[in-house]
Protein backbone atom coordinates (compact mmCIF):
# COMPACT_ATOMS: atom_id res chain seq x y z
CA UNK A 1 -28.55 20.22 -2.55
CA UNK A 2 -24.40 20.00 -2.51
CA UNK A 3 -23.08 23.35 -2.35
CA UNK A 4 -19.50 23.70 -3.72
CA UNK A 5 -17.61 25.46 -1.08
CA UNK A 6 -14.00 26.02 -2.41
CA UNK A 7 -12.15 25.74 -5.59
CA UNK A 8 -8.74 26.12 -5.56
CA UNK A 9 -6.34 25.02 -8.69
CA UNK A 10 -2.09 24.73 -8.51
CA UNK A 11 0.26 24.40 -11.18
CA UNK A 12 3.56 21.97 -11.65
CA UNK A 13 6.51 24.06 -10.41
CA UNK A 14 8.08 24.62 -13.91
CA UNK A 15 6.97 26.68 -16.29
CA UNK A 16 7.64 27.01 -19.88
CA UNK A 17 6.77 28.84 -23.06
CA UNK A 18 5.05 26.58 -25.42
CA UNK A 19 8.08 27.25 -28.14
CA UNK A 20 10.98 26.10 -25.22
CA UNK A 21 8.21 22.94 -24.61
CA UNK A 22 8.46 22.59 -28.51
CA UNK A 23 11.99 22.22 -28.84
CA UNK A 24 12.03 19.82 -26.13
CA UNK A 25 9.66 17.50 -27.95
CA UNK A 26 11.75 17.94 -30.85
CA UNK A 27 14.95 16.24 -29.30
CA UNK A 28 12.97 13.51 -27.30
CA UNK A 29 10.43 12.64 -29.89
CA UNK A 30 11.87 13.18 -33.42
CA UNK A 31 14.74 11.22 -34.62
CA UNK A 32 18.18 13.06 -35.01
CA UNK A 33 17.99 15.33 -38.31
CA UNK A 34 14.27 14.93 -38.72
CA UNK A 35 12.19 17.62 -40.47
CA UNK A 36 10.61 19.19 -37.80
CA UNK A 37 7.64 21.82 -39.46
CA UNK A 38 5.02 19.06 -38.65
CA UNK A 39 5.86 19.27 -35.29
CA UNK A 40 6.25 23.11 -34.90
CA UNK A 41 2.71 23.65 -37.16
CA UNK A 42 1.08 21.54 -34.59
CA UNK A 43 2.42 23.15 -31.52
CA UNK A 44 1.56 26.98 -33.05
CA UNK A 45 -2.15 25.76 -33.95
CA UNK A 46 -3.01 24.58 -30.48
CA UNK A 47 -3.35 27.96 -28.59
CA UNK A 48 -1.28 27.30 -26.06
CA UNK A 49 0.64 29.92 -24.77
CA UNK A 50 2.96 28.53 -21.73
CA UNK A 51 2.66 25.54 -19.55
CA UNK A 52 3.92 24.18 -16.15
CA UNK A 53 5.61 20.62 -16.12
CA UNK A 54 7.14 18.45 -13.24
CA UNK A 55 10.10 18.18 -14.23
CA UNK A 56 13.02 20.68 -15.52
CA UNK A 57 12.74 19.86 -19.24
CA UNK A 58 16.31 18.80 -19.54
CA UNK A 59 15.15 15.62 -17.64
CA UNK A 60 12.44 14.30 -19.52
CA UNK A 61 15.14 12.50 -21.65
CA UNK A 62 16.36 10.45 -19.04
CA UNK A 63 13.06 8.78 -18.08
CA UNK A 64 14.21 5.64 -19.52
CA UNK A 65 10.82 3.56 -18.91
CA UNK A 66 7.28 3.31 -17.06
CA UNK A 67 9.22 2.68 -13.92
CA UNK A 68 10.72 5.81 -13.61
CA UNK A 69 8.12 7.60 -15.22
CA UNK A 70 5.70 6.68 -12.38
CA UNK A 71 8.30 7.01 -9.67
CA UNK A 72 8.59 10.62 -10.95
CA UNK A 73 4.60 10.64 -11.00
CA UNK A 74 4.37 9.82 -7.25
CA UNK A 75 6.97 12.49 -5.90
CA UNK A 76 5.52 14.90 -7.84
CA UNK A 77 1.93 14.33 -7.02
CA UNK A 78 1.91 13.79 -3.51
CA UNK A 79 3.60 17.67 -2.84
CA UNK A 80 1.37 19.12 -5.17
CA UNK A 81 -2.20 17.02 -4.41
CA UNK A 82 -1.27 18.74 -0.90
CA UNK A 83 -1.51 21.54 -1.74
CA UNK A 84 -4.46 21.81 -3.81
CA UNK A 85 -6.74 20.07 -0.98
CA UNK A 86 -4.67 22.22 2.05
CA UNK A 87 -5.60 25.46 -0.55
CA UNK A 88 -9.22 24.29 -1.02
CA UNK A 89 -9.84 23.59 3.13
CA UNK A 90 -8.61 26.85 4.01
CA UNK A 91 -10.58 29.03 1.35
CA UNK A 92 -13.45 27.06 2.45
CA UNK A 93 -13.24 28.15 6.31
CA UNK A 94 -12.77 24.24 7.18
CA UNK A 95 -9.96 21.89 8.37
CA UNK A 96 -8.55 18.97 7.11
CA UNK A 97 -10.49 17.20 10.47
CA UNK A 98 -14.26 18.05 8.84
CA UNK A 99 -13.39 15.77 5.76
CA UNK A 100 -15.39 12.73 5.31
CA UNK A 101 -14.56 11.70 2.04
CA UNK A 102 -11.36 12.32 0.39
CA UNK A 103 -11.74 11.27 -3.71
CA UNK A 104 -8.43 11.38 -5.68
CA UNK A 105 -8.32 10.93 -9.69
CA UNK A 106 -5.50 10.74 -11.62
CA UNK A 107 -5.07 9.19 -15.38
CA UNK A 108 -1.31 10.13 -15.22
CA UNK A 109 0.28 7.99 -13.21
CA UNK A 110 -0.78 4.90 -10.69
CA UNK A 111 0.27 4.42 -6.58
CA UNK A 112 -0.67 1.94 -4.15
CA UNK A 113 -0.98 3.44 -1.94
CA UNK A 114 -2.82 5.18 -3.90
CA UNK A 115 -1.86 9.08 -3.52
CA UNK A 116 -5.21 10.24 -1.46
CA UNK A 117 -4.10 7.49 1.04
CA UNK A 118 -0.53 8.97 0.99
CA UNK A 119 -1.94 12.36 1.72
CA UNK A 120 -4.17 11.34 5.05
CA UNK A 121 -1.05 11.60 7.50
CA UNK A 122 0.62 14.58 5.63
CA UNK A 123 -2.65 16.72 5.79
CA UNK A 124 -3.85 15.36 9.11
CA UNK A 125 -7.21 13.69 7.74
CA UNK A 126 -8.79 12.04 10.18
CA UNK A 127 -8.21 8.24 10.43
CA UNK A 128 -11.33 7.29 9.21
CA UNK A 129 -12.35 9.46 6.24
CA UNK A 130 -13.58 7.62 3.39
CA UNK A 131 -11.10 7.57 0.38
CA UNK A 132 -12.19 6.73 -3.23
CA UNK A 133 -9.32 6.19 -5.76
CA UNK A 134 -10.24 6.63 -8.97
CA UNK A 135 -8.47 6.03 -12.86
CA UNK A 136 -9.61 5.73 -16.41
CA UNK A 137 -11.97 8.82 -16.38
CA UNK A 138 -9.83 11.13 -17.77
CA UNK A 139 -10.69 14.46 -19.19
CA UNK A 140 -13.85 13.99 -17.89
CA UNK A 141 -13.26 13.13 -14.08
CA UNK A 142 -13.17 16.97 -13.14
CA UNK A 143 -16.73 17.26 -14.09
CA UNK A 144 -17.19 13.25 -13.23
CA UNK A 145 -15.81 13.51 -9.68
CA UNK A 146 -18.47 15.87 -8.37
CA UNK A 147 -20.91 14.71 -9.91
CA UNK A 148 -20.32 11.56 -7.21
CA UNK A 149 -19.60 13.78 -4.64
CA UNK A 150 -23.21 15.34 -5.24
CA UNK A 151 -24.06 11.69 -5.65
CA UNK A 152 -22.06 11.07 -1.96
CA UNK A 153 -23.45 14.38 0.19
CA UNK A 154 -27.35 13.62 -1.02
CA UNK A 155 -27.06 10.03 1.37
CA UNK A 156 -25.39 12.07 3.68
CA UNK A 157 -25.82 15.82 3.77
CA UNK A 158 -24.15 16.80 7.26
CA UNK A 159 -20.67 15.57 5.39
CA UNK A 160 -17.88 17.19 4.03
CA UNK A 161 -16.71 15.55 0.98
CA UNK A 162 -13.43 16.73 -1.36
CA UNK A 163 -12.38 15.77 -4.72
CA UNK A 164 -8.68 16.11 -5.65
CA UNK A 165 -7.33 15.66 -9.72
CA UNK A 166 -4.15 15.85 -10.25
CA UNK A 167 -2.79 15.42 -13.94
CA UNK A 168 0.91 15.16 -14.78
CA UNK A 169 0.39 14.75 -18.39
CA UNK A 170 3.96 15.83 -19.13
CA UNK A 171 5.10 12.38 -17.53
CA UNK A 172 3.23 10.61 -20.83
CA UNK A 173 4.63 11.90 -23.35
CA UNK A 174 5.89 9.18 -25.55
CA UNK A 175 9.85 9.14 -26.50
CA UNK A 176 10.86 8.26 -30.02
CA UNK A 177 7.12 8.41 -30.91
CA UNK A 178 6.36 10.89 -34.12
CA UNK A 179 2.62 9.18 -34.55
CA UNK A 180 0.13 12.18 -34.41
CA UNK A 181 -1.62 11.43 -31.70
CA UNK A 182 1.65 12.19 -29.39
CA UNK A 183 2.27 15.12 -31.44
CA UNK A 184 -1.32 16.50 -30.42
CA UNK A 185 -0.64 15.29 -26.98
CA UNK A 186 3.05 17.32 -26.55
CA UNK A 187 1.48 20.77 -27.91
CA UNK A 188 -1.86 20.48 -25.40
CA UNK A 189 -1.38 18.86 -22.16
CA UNK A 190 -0.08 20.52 -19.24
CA UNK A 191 1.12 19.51 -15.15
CA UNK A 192 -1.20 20.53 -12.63
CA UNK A 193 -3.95 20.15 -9.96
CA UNK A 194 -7.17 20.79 -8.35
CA UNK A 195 -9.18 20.15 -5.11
CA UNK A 196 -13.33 21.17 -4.87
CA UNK A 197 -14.49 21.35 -1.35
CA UNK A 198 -18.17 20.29 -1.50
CA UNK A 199 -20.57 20.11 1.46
CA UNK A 200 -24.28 18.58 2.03
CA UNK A 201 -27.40 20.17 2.15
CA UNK A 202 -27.30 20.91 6.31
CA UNK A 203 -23.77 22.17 6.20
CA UNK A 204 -24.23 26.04 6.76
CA UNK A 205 -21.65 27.58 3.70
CA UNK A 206 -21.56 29.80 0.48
CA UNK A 207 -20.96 28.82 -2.79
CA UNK A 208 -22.99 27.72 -6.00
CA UNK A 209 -25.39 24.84 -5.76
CA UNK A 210 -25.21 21.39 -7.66
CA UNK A 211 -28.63 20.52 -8.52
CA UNK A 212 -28.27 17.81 -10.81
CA UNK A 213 -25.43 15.65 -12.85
CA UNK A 214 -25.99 13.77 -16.12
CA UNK A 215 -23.75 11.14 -17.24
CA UNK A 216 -23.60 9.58 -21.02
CA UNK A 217 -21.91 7.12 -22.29
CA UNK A 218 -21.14 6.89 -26.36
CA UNK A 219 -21.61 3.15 -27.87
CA UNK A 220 -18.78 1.58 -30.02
CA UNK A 221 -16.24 4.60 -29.19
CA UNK A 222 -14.15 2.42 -26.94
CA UNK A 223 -10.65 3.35 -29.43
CA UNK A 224 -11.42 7.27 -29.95
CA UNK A 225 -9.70 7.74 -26.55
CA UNK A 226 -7.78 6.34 -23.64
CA UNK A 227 -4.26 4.85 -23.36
CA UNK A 228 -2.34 1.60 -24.85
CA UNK A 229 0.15 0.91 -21.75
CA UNK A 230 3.61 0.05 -22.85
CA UNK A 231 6.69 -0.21 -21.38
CA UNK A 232 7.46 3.26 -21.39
CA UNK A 233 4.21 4.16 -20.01
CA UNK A 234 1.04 5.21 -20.78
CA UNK A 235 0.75 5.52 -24.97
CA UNK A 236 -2.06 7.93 -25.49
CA UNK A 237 -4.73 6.96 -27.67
CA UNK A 238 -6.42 10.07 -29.32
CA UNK A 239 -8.75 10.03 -32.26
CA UNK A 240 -9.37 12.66 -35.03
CA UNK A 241 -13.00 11.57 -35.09
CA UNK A 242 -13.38 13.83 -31.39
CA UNK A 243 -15.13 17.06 -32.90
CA UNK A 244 -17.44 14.85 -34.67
CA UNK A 245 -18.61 12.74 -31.73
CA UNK A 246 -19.28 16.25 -29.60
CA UNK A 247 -20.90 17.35 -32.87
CA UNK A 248 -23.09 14.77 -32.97
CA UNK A 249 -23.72 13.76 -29.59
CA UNK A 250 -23.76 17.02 -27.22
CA UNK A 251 -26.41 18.89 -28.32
CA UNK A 252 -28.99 16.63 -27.91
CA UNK A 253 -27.29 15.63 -24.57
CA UNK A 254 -27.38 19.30 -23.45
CA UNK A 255 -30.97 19.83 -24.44
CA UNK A 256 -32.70 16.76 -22.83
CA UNK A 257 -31.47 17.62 -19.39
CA UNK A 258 -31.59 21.24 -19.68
CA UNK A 259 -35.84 20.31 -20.93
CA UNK A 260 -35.57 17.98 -17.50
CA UNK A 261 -35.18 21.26 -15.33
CA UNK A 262 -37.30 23.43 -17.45
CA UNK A 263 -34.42 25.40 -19.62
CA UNK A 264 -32.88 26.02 -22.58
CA UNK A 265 -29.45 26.77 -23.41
CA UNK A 266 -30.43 31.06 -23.67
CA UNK A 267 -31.37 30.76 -19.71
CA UNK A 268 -27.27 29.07 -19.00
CA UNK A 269 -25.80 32.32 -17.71
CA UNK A 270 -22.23 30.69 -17.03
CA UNK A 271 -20.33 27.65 -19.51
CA UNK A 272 -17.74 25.99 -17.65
CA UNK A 273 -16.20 24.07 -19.84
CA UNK A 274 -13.23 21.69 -20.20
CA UNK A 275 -10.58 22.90 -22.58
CA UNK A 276 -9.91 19.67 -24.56
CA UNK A 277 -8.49 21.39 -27.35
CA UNK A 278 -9.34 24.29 -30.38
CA UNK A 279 -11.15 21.74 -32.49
CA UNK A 280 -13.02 20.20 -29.69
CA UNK A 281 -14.38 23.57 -28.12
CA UNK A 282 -14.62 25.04 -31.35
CA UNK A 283 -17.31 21.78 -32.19
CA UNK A 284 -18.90 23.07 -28.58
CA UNK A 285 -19.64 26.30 -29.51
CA UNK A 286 -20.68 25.69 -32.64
CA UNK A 287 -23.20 22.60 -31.63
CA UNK A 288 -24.44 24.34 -28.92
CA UNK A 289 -24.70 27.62 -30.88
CA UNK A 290 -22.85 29.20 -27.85
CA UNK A 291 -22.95 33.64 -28.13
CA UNK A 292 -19.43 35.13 -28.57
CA UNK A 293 -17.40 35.25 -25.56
CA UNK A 294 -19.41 32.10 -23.67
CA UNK A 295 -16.27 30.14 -23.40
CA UNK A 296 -13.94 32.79 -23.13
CA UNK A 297 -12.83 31.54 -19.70
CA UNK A 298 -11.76 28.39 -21.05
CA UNK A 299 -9.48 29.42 -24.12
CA UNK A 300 -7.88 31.58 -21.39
CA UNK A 301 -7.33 28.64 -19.41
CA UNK A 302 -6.16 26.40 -22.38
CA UNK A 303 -3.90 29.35 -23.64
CA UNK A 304 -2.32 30.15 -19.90
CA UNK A 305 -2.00 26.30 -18.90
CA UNK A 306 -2.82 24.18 -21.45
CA UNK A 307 -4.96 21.34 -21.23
CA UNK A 308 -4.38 19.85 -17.56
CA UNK A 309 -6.81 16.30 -18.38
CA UNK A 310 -9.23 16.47 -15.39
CA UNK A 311 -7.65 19.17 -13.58
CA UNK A 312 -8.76 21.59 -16.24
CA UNK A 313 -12.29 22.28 -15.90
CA UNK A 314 -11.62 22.85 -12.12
CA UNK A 315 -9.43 25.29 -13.05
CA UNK A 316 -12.17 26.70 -15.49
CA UNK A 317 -14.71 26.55 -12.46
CA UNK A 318 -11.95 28.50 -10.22
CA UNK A 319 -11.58 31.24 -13.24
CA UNK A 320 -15.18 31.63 -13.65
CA UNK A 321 -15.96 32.22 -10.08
CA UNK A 322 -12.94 34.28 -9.49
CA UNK A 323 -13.05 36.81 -12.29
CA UNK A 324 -16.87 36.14 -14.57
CA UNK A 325 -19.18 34.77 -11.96
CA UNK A 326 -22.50 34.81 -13.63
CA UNK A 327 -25.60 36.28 -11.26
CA UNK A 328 -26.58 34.74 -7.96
CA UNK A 329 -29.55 31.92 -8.38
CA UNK A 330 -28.77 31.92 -12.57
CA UNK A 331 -28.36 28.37 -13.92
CA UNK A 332 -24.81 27.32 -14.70
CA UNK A 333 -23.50 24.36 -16.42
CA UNK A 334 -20.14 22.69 -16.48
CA UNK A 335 -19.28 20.11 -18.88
CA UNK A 336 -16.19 17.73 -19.91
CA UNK A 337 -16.36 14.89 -21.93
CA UNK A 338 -13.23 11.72 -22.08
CA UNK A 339 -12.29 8.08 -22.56
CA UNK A 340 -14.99 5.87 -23.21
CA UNK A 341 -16.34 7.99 -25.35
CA UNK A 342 -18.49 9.68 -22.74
CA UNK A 343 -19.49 12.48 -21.38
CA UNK A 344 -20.67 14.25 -18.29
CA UNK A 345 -22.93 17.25 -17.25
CA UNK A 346 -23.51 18.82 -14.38
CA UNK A 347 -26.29 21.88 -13.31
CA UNK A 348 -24.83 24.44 -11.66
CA UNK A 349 -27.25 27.36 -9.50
CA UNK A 350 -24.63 30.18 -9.13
């Protein structure tokens, strides 16, 4: 079994109310003397609180196109990948010299080098630690990424394997661009990072147990979600046909490899979920007929930080250890879904 040793979540170095984000939108996205209710009814119904960005918001206008927009995505996700992983090592007991696989994931912004490489020297990785660079998964890389590192540390269970997301959404948001799908994307997405420190099955350490990961992919839902890359950046793609698909889809998903292990949903004693939005977890709760207060970590999360793409149900596993962890040995499961559509499970032993 992988045993998740750390968890350890940052945050962009700015941080704003959601009304002083607002207002900001307002003067980059909407043309001059625009009605603006639209804007401010969508920002008030997404339950989002405050958020951290990369950037002071006065500067957001002069990102003039993808160029610069990426330039600003490097700078700011080298510094702050850093110090998610350097967080992660040292709450796990280990140093950046036990790492054997370093796995970065980003749908934000694109290096080559790609940032894990960027962060070797700077951490003092060893030479030859295995990198995997990773884009497209989106939302659902948090939950994605250890599932592979469960996938990694069962071939080889004396290793050491970390997965760092970090998610500068802030960077994406479109300029000039009143379509509702940017809208939704300026009142929900946040800056920030996270880093799991996962080790195999021989590795003597603490921490909850992955015992199994389930991966699903949606037919014919290639346009519900993703990105249209222009040149000013990454043009977010965002479907109001999302609640359905969980509605439809998760359920089902949840049951047949909860059955696989010999549970029902009643024996989950801890929901670690990704906060894609209100009308996305309300559809979870209400497909998965979910008791009061089972996601209550997660609308926390979304309020306090908005939603961070993959970096978010990291965060949610941090929260949930930190401050609700369910009973020793009780089944857990954490779950995101994201582009393709798709999404991704994985069983948790507390």
């Amino acid at each position: 079994m992988t045993r998740i040793a750390a968890v350890h979540g940052v945050l962009a170095p700015y941080q704003h109310s959601q009304h002083e984000i607002t207002d900001m939108v307002a003067k980059t996205c909407l043309p001059e003397g625009a009605d603006r209710r639209v804007l401010d009814r969508m920002h008030r119904g997404a339950r989002v609180t405050t958020r951290h960005t990369a950037l002071p918001l006065d500067e957001y206008g002069d990102l003039k196109d993808f160029g610069a927009v990426n330039d600003a995505f490097i700078a700011g996700a080298v510094p702050l990948g850093a110090e998610a992983v350097g967080g992660a090592l040292d709450a796990a007991g280990l140093s950046p010299r036990d790492v054997d696989l370093l796995m970065f994931t980003s749908v934000t912004g694109i290096a080559a080098p790609s940032v894990d490489a960027r962060l070797v020297g700077r951490l003092g990785l060893r030479p030859d630690v295995r990198r995997v660079p990773m884009f497209g998964l989106g939302c659902v890389a948090g939950a994605a990424g250890i599932a592979r590192l469960h996938d990694y540390l069962l071939g080889r269970p004396d290793d050491v394997a970390v997965l760092l997301s970090v998610e500068l959404c802030s960077l994406t948001f479109q300029r000039d661009d009143v379509s509702p799908a940017n809208l939704v994307a300026t009142a929900l997405f946040g800056d920030g990072a996270g880093a799991v420190v996962a080790c195999g099955a021989r590795r003597r350490t603490d921490g909850p147990v992955v015992v199994d990961t389930r991966s699903h992919l949606y037919p014919d839902t290639e346009e519900v979600m993703g990105w249209d890359i222009s040149g000013s950046g990454f043009r977010i793609v965002l479907d109001a046909s999302v609640p359905d698909l969980v509605r439809k889809n998760l359920g089902a998903d949840v049951d047949g490899f909860l059955a696989d292990h010999g549970l029902v949903r009643a024996d989950i004693t801890g929901w670690v979920c990704h906060p894609g939005g209100p009308k996305v977890l309300e559809a979870v709760e209400e497909v998965l007929e979910l008791p009061d207060g089972a996601l209550d970590v997660t609308w926390d999360s979304l309020a306090a930080v908005g939603n961070l793409s993959s970096s978010s149900v990291l965060h949610v596993l941090r929260d949930t250890l930190a401050e609700r962890r369910p009973p020793a040995g009780t089944p857990g499961l954490l779950l995101a879904m994201g582009p393709g559509f798709c999404s991704e499970l994985v069983l948790i032993r507390w």
